[in-house]
Protein backbone atom coordinates (compact mmCIF):
# COMPACT_ATOMS: atom_id res chain seq x y z
CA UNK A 1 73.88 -10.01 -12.70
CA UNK A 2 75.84 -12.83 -13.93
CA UNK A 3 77.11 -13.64 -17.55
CA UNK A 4 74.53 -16.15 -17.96
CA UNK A 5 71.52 -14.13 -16.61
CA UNK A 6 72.53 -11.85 -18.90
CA UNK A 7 72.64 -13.95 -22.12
CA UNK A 8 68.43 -14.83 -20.97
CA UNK A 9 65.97 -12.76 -23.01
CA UNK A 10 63.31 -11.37 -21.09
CA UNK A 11 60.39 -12.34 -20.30
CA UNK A 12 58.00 -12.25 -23.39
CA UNK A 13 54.99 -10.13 -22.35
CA UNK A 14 51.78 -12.48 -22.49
CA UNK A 15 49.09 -11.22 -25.03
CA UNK A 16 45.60 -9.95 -23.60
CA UNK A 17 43.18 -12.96 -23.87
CA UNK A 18 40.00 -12.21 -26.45
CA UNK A 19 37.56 -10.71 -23.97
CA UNK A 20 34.82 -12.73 -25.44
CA UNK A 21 36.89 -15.81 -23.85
CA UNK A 22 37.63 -14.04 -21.04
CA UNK A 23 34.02 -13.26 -19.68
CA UNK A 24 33.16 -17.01 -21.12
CA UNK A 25 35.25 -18.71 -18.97
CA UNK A 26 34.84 -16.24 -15.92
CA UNK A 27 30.93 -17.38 -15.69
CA UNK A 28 31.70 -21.03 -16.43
CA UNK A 29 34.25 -21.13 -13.45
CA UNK A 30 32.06 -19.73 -11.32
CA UNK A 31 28.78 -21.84 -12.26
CA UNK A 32 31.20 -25.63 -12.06
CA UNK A 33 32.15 -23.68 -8.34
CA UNK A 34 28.58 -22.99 -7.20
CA UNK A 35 27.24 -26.81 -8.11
CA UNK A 36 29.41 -27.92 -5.62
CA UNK A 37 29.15 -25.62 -2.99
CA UNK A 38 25.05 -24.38 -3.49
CA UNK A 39 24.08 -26.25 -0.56
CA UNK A 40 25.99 -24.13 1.93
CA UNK A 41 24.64 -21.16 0.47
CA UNK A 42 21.49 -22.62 1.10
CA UNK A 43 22.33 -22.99 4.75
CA UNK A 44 23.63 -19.40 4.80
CA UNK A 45 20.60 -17.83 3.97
CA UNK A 46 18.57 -19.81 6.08
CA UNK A 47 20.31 -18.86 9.16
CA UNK A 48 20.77 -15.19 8.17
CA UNK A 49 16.91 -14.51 7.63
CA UNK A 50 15.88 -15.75 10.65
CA UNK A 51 16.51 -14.10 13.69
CA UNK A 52 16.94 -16.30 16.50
CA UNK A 53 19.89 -18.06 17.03
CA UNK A 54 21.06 -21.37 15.31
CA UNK A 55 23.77 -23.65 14.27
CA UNK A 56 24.81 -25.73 10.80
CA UNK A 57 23.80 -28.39 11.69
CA UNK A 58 20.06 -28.02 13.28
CA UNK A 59 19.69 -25.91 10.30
CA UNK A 60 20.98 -29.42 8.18
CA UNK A 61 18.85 -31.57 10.26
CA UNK A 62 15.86 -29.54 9.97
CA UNK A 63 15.75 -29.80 6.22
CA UNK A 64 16.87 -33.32 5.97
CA UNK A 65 13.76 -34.33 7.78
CA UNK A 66 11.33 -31.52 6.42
CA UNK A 67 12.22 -31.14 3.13
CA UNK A 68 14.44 -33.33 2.04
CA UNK A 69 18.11 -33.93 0.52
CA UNK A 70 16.99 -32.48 -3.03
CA UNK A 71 16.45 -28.86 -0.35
CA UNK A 72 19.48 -28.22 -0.32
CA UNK A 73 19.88 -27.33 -4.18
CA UNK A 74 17.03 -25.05 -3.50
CA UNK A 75 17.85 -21.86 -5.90
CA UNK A 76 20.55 -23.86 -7.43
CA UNK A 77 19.02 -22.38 -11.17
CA UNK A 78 19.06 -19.22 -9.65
CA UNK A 79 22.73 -19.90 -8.39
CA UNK A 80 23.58 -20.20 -11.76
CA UNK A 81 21.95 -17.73 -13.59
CA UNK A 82 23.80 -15.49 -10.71
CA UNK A 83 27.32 -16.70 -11.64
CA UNK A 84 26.10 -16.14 -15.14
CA UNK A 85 25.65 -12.86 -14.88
CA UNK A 86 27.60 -11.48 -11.47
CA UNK A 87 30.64 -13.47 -11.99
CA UNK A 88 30.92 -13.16 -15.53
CA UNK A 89 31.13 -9.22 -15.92
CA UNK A 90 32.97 -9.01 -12.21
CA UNK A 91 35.76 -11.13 -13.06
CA UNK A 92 35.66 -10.65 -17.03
CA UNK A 93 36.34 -7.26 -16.24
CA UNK A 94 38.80 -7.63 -14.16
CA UNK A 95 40.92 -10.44 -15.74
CA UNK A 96 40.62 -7.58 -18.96
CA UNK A 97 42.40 -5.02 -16.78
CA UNK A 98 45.12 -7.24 -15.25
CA UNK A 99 45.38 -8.71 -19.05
CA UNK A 100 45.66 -5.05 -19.96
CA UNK A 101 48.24 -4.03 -17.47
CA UNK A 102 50.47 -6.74 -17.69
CA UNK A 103 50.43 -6.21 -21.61
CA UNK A 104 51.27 -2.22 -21.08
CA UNK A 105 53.13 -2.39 -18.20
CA UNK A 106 56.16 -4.13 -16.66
CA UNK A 107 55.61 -5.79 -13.34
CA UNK A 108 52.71 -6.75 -10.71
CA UNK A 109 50.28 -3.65 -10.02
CA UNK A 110 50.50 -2.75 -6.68
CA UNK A 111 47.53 -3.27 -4.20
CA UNK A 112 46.03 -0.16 -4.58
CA UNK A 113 45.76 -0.57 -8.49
CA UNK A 114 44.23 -4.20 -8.13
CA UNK A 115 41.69 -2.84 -5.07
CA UNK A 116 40.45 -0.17 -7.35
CA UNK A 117 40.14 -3.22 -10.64
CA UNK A 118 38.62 -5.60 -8.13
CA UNK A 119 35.91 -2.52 -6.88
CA UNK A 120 35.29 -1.88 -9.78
CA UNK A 121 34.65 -4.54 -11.52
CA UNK A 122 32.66 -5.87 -8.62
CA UNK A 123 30.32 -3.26 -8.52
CA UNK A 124 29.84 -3.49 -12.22
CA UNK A 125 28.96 -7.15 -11.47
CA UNK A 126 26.63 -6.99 -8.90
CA UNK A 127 24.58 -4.43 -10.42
CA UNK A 128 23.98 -6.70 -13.34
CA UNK A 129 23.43 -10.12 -11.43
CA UNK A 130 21.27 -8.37 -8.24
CA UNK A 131 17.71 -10.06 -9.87
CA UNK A 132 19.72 -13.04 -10.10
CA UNK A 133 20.56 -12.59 -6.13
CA UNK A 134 17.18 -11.67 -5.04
CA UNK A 135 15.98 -14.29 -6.58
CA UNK A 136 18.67 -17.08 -4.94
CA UNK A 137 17.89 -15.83 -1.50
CA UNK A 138 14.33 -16.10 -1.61
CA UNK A 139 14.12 -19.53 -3.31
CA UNK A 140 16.53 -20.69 -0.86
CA UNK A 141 15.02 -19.01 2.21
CA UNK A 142 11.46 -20.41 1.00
CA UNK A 143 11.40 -23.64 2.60
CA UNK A 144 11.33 -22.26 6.24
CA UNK A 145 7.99 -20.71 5.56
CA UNK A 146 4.93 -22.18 6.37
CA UNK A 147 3.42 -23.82 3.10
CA UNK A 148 0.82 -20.67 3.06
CA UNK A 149 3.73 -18.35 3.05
CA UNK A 150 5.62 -19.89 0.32
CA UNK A 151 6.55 -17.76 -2.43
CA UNK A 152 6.69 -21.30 -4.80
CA UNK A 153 9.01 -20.12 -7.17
CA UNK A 154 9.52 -22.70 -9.72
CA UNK A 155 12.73 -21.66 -10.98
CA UNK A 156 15.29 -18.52 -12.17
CA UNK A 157 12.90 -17.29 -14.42
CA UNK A 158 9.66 -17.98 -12.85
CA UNK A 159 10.89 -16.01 -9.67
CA UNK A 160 11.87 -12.74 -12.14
CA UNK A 161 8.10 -12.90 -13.78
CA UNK A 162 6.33 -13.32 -10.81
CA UNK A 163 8.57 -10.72 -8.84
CA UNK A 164 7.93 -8.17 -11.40
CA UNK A 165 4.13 -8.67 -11.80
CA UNK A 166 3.28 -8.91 -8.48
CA UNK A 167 5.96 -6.13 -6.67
CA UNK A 168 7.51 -4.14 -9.72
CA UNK A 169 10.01 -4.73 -12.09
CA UNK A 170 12.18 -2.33 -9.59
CA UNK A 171 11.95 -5.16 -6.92
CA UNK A 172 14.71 -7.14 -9.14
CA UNK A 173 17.09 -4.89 -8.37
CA UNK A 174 16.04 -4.58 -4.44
CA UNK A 175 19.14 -4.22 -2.14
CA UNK A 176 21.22 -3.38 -5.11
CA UNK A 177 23.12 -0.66 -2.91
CA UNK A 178 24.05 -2.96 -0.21
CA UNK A 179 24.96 -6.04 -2.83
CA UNK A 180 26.89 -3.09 -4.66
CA UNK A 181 28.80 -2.24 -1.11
CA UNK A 182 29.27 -6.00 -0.42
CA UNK A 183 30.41 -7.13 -4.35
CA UNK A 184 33.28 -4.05 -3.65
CA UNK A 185 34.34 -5.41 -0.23
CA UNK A 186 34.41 -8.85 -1.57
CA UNK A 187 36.44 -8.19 -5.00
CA UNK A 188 38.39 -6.03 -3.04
CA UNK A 189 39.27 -8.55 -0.51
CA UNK A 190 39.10 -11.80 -2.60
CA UNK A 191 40.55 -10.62 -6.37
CA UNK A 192 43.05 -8.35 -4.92
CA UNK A 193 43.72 -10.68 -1.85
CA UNK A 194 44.69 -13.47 -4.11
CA UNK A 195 46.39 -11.82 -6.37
CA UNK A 196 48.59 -10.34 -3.66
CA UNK A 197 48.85 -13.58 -1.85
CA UNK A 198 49.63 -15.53 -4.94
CA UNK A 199 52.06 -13.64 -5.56
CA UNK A 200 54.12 -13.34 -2.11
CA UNK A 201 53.69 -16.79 -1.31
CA UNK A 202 55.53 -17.52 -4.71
CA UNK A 203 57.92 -15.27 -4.02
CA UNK A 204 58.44 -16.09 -0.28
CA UNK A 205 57.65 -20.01 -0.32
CA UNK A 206 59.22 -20.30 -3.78
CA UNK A 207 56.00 -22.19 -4.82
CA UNK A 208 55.55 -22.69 -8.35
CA UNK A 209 52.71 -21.71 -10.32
CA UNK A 210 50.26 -24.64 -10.43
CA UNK A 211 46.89 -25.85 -8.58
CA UNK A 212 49.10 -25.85 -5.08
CA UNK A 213 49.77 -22.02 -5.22
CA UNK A 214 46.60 -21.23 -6.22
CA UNK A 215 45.00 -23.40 -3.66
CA UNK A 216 47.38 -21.51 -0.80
CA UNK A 217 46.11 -18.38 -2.08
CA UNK A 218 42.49 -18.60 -2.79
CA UNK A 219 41.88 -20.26 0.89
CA UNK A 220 43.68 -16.88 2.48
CA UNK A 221 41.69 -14.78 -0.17
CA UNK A 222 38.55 -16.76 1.09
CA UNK A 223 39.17 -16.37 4.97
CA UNK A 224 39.31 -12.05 4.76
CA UNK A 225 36.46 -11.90 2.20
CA UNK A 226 34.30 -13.86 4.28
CA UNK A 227 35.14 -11.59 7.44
CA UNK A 228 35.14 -8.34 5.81
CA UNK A 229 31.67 -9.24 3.70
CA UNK A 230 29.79 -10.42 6.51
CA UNK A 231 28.32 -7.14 7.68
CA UNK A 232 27.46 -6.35 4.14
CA UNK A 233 25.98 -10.24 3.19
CA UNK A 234 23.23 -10.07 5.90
CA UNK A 235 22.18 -6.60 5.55
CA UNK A 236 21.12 -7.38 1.72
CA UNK A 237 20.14 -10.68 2.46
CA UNK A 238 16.77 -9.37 4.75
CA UNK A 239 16.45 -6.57 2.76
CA UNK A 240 15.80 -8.76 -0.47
CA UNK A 241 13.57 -11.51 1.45
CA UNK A 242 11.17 -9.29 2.62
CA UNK A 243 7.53 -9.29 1.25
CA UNK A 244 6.86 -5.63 1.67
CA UNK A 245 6.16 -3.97 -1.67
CA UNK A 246 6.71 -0.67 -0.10
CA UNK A 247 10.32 0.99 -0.09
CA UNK A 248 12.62 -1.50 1.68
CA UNK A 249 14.95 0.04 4.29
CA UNK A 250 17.89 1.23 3.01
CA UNK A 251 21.57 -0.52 3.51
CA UNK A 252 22.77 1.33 6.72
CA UNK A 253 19.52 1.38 9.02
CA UNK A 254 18.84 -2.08 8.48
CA UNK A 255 22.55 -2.75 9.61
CA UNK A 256 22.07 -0.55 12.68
CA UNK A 257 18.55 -2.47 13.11
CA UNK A 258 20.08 -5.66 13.30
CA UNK A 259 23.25 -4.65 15.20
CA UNK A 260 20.79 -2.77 17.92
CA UNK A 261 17.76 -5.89 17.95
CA UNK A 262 20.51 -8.70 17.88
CA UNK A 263 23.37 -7.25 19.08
CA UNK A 264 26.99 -6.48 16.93
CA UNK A 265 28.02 -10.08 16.25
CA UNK A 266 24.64 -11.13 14.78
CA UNK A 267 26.27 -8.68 11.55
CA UNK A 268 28.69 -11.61 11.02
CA UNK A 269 25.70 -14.33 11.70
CA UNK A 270 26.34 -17.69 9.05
CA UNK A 271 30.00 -17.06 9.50
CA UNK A 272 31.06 -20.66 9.02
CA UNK A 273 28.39 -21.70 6.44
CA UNK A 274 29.90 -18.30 4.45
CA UNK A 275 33.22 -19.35 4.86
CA UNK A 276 32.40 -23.06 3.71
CA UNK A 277 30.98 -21.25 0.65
CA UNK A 278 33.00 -18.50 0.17
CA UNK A 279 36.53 -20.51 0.52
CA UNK A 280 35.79 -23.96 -1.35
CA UNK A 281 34.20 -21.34 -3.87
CA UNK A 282 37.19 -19.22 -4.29
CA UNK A 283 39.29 -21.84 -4.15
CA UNK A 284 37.32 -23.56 -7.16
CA UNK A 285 36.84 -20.39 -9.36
CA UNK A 286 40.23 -19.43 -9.38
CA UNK A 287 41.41 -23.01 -10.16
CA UNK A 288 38.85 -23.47 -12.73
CA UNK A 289 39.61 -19.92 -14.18
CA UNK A 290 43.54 -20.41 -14.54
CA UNK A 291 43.15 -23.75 -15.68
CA UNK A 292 40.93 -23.34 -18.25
CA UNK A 293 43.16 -20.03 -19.28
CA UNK A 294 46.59 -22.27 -19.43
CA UNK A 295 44.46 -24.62 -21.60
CA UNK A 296 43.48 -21.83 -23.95
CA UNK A 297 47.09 -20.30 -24.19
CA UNK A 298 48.67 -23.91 -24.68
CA UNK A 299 46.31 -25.15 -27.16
CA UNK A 300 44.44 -22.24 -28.84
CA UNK A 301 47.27 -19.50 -29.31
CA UNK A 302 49.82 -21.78 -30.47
């Protein structure tokens, strides 16, 4: 170490953000993400209910001409009300733990302590935001139906009424386990990811902290969520569109079903669309999220 490296004071040990600020800004990031990328999630589901094979863009063209542009920000309340809830408490409570660490600790957690936040906090999340999700993938699945068949949900909260007065209150919550399973794989892979990424390709690029670093590292981030969710995202996705008021399948034999009726790469079916929606997404959350932060600690803990 030289003379002058030694003169430096260290690093002053940022204080924990208010948590109230915390899970405020986690669910705005995620709703300003979602109003530019709902249509794709729109396309996703589409693709993943049905069964037979298709491609973006008959799935675009199809709606342009039977629907409409405005079809494409089908669910878009219900989008929202999502990110509300499921993105608020998943990355509220994780930002909390990182804030927590950093403030206790000296130095990055290692990848097994931010896979266990990001589970954790993801399956925290999803549990809270699954009406929110059952409700999304209806309302944006409802379109393909013949107009008899429509469920006709008017928005959000229309969709959780008539949900619980016609099927059960329990029916908001349908596919929970396998939204659960995919929220973990997802944190997992995208909060840790980035993290991790951020900070190698800081320290290996030399990038600086800024929009281009977190841009680098949400896109990677975005890639292996997408890949490792996929599975998980289709399984709850038919589990929560079906009409049966019965007991739904549970997680695992609906993915063997679809893996035996459609073969092992249907389980990744909507790969692109999820990728279009999952990266931009990340990409925007995360840059939303720290931005928003640095504008807090520059301006508001002065």
């Amino acid at each position: 170490m030289s003379e002058k490296e030694a003169q430096q004071p260290p690093a002053k040990k940022k204080e924990p953000l208010p948590a109230a600020f915390t899970f405020l800004n986690a669910g705005m990031s995620g709703m300003a993400a979602t109003c530019v990328v709902h249509p794709m999630d729109v396309i996703k589901n589409r693709i993943q209910v049905q069964q037979e094979k298709t491609s973006i863009g008959s799935v675009i063209k199809s709606m342009l001409k039977n629907e409409g542009f405005l079809a494409l920000y089908s669910g878009l309340s219900a989008g929202l009300v999502r990110q509300a809830t499921y993105t608020t408490v998943r990355l509220g409570i994780y930002n909390q733990l990182q804030d927590y660490w950093k403030h206790k600790y000296t130095g990055m957690p290692n990848f097994g302590v931010l896979s266990l936040m990001a589970g954790t906090a993801g399956a925290m999340g999803a549990f809270v935001g699954t009406p929110a999700e059952v409700a999304l993938v209806r309302m944006t699945a409802d379109g393909r139906l013949p107009k008899e068949q429509r469920r006709n949900y008017k928005n959000v909260f229309h969709a959780f009424g008539k949900i619980a007065k016609d099927e059960g209150v329990t029916t908001l919550w349908r596919g929970s386990v396998a939204t659960m399973g995919r929220a973990v794989v997802v944190n997992v892979s995208q909060l840790a990811t980035y993290s991790q990424a951020k900070f190698l390709i800081a320290k290996k690029a030399n990038m600086k902290e800024g929009i281009g670093l977190h841009f680098c590292a949400s896109m990677l981030s975005g890639f292996l969520t997408t890949f490792n969710s996929m599975p998980f995202d289709i399984t709850k996705t038919r589990i929560q569109n079906l009409k049966s008021t019965g007991k739904p399948p549970g997680m695992i034999k609906m993915l063997l079903t679809i893996a035996k009726n459609e073969g092992i790469t249907a389980l990744w079916k909507g790969f692109w669309p999820t990728y279009c929606r999952i990266g931009p997404h990340t990409v925007l959350t995360f840059i939303f999220n720290e931005q928003i932060t640095n504008a807090y600690r520059r301006y508001m803990l002065k």
